[in-house]
Structure formats: C-alpha cells, structure tokens
N, C-alpha and C. Protein backbone atom coordinates (compact mmCIF):
# COMPACT_ATOMS: atom_id res chain seq x y z
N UNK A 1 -0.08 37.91 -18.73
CA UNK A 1 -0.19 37.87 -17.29
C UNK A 1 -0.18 36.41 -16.82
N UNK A 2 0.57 36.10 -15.80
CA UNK A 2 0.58 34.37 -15.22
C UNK A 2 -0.38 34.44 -14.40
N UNK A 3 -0.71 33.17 -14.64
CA UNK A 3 -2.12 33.06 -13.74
C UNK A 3 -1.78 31.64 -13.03
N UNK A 4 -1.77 31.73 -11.68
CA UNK A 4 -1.79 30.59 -10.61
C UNK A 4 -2.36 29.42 -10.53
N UNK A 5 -3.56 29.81 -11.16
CA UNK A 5 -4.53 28.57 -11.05
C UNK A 5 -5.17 28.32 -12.64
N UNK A 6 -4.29 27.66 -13.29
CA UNK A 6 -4.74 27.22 -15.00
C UNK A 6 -5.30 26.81 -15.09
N UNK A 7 -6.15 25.84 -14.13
CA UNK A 7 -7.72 25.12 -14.48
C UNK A 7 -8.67 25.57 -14.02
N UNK A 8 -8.84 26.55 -13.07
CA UNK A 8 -9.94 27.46 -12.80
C UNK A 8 -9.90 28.34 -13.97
N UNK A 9 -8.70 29.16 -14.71
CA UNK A 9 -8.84 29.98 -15.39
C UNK A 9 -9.43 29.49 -16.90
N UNK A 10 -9.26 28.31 -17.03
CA UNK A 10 -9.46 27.50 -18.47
C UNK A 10 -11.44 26.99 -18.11
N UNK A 11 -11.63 26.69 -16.98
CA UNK A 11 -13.03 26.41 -16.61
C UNK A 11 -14.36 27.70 -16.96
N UNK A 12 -12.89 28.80 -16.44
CA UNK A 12 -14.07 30.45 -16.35
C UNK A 12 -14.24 30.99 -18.16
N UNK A 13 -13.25 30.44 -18.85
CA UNK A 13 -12.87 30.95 -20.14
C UNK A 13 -14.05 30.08 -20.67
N UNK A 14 -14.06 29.13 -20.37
CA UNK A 14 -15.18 27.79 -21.02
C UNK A 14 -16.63 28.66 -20.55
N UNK A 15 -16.85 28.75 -19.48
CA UNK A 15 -18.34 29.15 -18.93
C UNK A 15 -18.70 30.56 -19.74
N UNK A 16 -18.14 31.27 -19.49
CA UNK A 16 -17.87 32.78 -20.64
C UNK A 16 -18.50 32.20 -21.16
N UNK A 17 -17.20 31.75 -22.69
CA UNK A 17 -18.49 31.60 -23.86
C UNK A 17 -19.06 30.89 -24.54
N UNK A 18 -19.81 29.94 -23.21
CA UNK A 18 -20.89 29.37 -23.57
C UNK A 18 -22.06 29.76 -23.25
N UNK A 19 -21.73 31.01 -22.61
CA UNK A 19 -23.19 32.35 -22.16
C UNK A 19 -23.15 32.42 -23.00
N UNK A 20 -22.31 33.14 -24.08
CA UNK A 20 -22.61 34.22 -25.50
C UNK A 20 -22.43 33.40 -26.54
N UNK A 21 -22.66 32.27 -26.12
CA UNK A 21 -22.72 31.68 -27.27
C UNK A 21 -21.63 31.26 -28.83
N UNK A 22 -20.49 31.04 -27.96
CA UNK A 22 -19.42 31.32 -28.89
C UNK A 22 -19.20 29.80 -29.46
N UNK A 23 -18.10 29.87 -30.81
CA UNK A 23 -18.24 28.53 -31.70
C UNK A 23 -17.07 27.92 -31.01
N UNK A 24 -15.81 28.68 -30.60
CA UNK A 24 -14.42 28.33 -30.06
C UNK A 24 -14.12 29.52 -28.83
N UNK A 25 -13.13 28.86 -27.69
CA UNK A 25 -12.80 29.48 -26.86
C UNK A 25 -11.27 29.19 -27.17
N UNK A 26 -10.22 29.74 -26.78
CA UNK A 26 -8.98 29.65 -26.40
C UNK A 26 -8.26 29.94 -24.84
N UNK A 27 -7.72 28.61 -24.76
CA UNK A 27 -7.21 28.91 -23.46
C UNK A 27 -5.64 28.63 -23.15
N UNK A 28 -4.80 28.68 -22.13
CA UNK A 28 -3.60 28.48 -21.86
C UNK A 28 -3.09 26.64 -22.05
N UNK A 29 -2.03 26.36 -22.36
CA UNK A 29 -2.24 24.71 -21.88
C UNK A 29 -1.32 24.61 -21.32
N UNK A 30 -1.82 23.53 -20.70
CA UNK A 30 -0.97 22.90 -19.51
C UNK A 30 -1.29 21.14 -19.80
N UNK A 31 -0.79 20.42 -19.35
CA UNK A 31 -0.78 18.96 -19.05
C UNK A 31 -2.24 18.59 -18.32
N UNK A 32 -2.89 19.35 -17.48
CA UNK A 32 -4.08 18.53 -16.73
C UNK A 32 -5.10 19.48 -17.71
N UNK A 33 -4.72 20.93 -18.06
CA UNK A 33 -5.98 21.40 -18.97
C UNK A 33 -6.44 20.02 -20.03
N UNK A 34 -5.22 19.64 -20.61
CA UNK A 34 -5.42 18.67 -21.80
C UNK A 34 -6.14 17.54 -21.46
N UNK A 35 -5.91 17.15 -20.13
CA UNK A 35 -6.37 15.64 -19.58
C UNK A 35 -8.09 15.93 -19.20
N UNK A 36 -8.27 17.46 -18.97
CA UNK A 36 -9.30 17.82 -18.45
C UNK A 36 -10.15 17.90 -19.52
N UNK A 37 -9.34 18.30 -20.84
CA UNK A 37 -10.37 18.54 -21.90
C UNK A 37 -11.00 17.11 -23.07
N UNK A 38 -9.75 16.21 -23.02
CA UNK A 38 -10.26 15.10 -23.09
C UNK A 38 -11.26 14.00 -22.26
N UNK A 39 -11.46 14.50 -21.51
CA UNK A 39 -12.35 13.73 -20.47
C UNK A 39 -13.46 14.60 -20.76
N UNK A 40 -13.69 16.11 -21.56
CA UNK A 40 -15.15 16.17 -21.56
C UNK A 40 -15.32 16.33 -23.07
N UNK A 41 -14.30 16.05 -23.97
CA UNK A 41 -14.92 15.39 -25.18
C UNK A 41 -15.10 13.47 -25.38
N UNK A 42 -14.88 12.95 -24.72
CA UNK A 42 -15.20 11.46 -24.29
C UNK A 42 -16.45 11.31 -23.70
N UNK A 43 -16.70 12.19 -22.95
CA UNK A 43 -18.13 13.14 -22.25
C UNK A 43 -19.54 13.45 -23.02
N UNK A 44 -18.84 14.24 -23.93
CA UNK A 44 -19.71 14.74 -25.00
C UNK A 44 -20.12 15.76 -24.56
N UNK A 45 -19.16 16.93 -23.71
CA UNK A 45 -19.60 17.76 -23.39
C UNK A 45 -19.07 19.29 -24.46
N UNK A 46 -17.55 18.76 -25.15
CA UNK A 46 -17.40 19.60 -26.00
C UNK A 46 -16.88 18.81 -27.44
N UNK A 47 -16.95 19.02 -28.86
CA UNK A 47 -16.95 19.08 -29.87
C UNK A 47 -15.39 18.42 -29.55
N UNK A 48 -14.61 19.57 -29.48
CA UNK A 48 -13.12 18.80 -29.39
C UNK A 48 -12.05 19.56 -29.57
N UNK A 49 -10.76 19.52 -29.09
CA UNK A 49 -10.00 20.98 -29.17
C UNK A 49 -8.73 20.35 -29.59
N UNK A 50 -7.70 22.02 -30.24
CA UNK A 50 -6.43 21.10 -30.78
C UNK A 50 -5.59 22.14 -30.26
N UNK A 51 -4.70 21.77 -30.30
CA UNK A 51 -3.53 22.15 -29.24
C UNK A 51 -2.69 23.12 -30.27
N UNK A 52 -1.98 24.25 -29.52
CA UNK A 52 -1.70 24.88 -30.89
C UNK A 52 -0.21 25.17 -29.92
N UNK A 53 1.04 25.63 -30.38
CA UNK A 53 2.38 25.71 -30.02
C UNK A 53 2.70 27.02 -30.90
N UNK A 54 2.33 28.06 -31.03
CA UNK A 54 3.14 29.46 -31.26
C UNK A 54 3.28 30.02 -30.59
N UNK A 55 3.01 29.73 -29.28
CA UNK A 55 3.26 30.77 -27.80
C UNK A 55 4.21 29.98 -27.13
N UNK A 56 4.95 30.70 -26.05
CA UNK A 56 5.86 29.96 -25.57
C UNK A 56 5.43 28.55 -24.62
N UNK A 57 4.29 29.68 -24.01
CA UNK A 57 3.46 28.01 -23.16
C UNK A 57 2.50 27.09 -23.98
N UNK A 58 1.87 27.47 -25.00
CA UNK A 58 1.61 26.49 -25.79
C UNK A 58 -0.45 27.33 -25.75
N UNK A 59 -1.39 27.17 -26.24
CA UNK A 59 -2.71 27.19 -26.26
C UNK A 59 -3.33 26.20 -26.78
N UNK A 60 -4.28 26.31 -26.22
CA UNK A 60 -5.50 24.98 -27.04
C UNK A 60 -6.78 25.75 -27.40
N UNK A 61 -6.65 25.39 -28.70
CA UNK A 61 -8.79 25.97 -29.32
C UNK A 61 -9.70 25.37 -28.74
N UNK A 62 -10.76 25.23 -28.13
CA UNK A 62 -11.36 24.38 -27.66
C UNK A 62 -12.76 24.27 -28.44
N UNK A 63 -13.47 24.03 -29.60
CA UNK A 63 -14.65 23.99 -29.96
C UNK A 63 -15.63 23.66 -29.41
N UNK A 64 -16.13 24.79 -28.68
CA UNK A 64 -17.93 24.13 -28.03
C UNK A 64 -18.80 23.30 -28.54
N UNK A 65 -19.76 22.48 -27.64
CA UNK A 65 -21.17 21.72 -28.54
C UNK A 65 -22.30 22.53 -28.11
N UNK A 66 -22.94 22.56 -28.97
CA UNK A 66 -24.40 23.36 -28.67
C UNK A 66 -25.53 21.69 -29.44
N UNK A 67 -26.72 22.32 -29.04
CA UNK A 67 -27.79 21.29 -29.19
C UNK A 67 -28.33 21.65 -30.68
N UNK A 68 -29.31 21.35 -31.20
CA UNK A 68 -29.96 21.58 -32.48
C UNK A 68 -30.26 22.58 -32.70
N UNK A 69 -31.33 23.57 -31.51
CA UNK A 69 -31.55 24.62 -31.56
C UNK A 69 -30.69 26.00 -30.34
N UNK A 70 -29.71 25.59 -30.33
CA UNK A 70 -28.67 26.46 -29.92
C UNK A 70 -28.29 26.43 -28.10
N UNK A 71 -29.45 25.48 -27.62
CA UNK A 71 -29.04 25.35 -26.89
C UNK A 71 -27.55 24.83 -25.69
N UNK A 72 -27.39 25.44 -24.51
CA UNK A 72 -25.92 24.95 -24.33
C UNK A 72 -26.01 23.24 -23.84
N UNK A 73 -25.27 22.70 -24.55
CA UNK A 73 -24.86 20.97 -23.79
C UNK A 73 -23.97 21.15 -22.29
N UNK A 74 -23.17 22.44 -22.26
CA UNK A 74 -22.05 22.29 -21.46
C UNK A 74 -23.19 23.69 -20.52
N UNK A 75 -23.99 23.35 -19.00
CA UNK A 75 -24.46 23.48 -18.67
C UNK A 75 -24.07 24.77 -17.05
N UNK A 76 -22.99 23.52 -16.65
CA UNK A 76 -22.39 24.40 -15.60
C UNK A 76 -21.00 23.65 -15.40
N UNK A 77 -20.25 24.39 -14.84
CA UNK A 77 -18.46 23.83 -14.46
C UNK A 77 -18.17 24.61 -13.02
N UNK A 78 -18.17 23.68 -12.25
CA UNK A 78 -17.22 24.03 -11.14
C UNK A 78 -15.89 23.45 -10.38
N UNK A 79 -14.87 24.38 -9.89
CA UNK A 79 -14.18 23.93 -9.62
C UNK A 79 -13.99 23.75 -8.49
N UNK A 80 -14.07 22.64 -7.61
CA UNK A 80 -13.97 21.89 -6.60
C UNK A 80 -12.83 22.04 -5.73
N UNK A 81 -11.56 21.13 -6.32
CA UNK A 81 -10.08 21.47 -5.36
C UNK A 81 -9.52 22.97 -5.80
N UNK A 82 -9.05 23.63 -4.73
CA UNK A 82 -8.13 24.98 -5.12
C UNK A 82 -6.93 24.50 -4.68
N UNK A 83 -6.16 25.26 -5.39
CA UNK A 83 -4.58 25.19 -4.60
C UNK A 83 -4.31 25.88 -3.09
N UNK A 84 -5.38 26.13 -2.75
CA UNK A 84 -5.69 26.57 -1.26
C UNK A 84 -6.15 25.57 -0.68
N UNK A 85 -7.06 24.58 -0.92
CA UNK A 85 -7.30 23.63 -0.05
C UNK A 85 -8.01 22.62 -1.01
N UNK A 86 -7.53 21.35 -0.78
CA UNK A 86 -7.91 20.29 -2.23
C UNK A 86 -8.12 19.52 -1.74
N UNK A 87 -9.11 18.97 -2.04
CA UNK A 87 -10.09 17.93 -1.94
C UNK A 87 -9.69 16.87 -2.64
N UNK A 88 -9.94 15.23 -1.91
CA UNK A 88 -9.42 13.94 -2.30
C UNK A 88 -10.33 13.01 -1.94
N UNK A 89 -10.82 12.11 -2.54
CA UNK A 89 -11.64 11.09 -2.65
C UNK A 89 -11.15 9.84 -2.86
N UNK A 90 -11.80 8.75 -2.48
CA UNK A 90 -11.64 7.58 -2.79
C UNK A 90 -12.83 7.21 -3.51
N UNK A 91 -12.87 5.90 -4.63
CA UNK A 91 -13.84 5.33 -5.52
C UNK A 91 -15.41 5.56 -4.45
N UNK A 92 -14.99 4.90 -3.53
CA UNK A 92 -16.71 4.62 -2.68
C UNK A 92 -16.86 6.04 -1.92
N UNK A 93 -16.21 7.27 -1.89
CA UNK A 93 -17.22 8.49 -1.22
C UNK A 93 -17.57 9.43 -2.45
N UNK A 94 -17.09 8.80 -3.09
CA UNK A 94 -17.56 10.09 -4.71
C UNK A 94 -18.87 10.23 -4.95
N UNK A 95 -19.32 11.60 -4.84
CA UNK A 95 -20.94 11.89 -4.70
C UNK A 95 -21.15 11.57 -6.59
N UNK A 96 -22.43 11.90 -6.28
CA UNK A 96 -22.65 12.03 -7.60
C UNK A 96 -23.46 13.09 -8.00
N UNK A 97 -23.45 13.65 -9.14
CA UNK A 97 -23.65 14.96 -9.68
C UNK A 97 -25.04 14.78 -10.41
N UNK A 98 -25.90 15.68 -9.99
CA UNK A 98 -27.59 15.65 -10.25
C UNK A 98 -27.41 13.74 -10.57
N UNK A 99 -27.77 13.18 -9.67
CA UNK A 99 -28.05 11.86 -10.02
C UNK A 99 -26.96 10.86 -11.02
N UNK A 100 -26.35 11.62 -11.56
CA UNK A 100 -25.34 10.50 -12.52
C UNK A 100 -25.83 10.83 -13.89
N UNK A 101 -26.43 12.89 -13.89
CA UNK A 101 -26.35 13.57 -15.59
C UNK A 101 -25.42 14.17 -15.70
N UNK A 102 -24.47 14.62 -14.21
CA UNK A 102 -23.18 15.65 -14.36
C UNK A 102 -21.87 14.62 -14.34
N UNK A 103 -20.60 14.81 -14.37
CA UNK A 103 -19.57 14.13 -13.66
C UNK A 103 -18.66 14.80 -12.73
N UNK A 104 -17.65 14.06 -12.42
CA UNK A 104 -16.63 14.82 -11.70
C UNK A 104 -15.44 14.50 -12.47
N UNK A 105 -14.67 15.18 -12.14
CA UNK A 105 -13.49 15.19 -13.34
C UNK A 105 -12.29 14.73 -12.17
N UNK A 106 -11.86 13.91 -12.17
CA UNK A 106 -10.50 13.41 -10.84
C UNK A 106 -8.99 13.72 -11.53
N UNK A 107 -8.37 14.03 -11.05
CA UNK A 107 -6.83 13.70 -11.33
C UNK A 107 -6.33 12.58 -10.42
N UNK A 108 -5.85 11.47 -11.47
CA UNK A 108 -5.81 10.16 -10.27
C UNK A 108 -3.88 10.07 -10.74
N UNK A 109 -3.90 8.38 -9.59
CA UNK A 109 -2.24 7.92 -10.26
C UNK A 109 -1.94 7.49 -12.05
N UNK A 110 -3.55 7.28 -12.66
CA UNK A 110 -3.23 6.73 -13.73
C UNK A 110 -3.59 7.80 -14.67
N UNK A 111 -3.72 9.11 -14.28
CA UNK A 111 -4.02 10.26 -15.48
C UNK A 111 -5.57 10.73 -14.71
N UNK A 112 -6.15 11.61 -15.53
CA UNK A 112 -6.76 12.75 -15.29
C UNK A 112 -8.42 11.68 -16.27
N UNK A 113 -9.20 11.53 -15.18
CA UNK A 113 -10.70 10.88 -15.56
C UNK A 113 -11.96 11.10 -15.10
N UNK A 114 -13.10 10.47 -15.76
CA UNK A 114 -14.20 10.75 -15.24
C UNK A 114 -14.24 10.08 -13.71
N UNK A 115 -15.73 10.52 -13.20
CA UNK A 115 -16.00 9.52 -12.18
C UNK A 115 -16.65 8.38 -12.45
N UNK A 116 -16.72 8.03 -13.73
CA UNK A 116 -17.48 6.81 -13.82
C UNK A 116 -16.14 5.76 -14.22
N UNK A 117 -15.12 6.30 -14.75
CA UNK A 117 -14.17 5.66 -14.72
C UNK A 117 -13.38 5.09 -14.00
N UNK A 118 -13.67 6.16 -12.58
CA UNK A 118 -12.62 5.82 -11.09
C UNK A 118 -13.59 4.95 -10.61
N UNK A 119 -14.84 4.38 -10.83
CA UNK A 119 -15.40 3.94 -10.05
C UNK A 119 -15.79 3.05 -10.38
N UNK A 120 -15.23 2.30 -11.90
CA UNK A 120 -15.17 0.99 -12.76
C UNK A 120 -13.79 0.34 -12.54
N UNK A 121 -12.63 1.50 -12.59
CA UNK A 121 -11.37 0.72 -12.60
C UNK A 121 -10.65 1.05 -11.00
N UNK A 122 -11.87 1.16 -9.74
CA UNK A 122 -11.30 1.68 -8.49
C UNK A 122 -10.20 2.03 -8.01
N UNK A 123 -10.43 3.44 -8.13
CA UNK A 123 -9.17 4.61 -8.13
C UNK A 123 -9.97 5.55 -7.35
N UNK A 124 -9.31 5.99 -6.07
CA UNK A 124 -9.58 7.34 -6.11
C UNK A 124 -8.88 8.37 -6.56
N UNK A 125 -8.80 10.05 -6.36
CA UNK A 125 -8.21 11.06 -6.45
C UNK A 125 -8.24 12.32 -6.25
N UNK A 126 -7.73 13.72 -6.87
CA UNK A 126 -8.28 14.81 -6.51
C UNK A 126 -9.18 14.74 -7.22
N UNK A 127 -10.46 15.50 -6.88
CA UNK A 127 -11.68 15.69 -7.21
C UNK A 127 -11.55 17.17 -8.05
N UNK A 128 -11.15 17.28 -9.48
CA UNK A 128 -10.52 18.78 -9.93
C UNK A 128 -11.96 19.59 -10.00
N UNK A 129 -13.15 19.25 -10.94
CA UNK A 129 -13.97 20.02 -11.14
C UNK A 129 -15.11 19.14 -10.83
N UNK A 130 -16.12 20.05 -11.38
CA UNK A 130 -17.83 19.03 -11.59
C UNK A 130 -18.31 19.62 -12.65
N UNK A 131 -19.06 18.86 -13.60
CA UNK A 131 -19.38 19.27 -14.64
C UNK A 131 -20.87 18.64 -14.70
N UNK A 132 -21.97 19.67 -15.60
CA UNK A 132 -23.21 19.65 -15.46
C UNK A 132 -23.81 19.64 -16.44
C-alpha cells in the first residue's frame, strides 16, 4: 500500500515498537527517512539502522536503544510539518524541546539536522519532527 506521508509513517512504526518493546523495527526508505534516522543515531536516540534494497523502494532495519533495565531512551516522536501545512523556522525562533533534553529534527539547504546544529552553523528550515 503507498503511503503519502513516509515520515509520519516511519515515526508511527518507531513509536509502536518501542511500546512493546521490540529489538528492530522496519520501515520504508526514502532519502529524508535516512537523513532523519541518522540525526537520531548521532542523537543517541537509536542503536543504528542499515538500509536494505530487495524491495523495489528499498527498506531500512532500524535497531532500537533501550536503557540497562529495559527502559525506553526513545521517549516520544512527533511530527510537526504535514504535507498539509508545514512549518518553517529560522535559527533564532526554534523553541526548544523540554529545555534542551528533546530535539527538533529540521530539513535545511545543507541536508536533514538537529536543532543544535542549525543553531551552531545558522540555518534555518522545515521543522520535520520533535523528538523526546
């Protein structure tokens, strides 16, 4: 089934199963999933994922992090811009997420980054998700 919106659907696949506690998720890939998922293993929000090519559009494994005693690291994910109405920021209005423990995830001119990054190498962009 095609799905419209690949980074909401790759965000909801992530939140799943990190309720139930799962070791790997699989999701669709795309070019900003990848940019999205490297920005939250740089993060340290997931273990780390590899890209796999036997489907025609391509998938990525994504390996979750959990804490010592099973707790989740990857807390909450939301997605911010829709393809219905998207949200854009510049370096100086970018909120910040519980104080500067969450981030925001931007798609800028120079690739797909944190907010601590747009706001070291002053960039703004779309504001894709928030992560907690």
């Amino acid at each position: 089934m095609a799905t419209s919106d690949t980074i909401a659907d790759m965000l909801t696949r992530i939140r799943n199963a990190t309720r139930v506690r799962k070791p790997t998720v699989r999701v669709k890939r795309s070019g900003v999933c990848v940019g999205i998922l490297g920005v939250l293993k740089s993060e340290g929000y997931i273990n780390g994922f590899v890209e796999l090519s036997d489907t025609n559009q391509g998938e990525i494994d994504v390996e979750l992090k959990y804490g010592d005693r099973g707790e989740m690291v990857l807390q909450g994910l939301e997605r911010t811009s829709k393809p219905g109405c998207r949200r854009y920021t510049g370096y100086e209005g970018l909120p910040r997420v519980l104080d500067g423990l969450g981030i925001w995830v931007l798609s800028t001119s120079r690739g797909v980054m944190s907010d601590r990054d747009c706001r070291k190498n002053k960039i703004g962009g779309e504001m894709l998700c928030k992560v907690w």
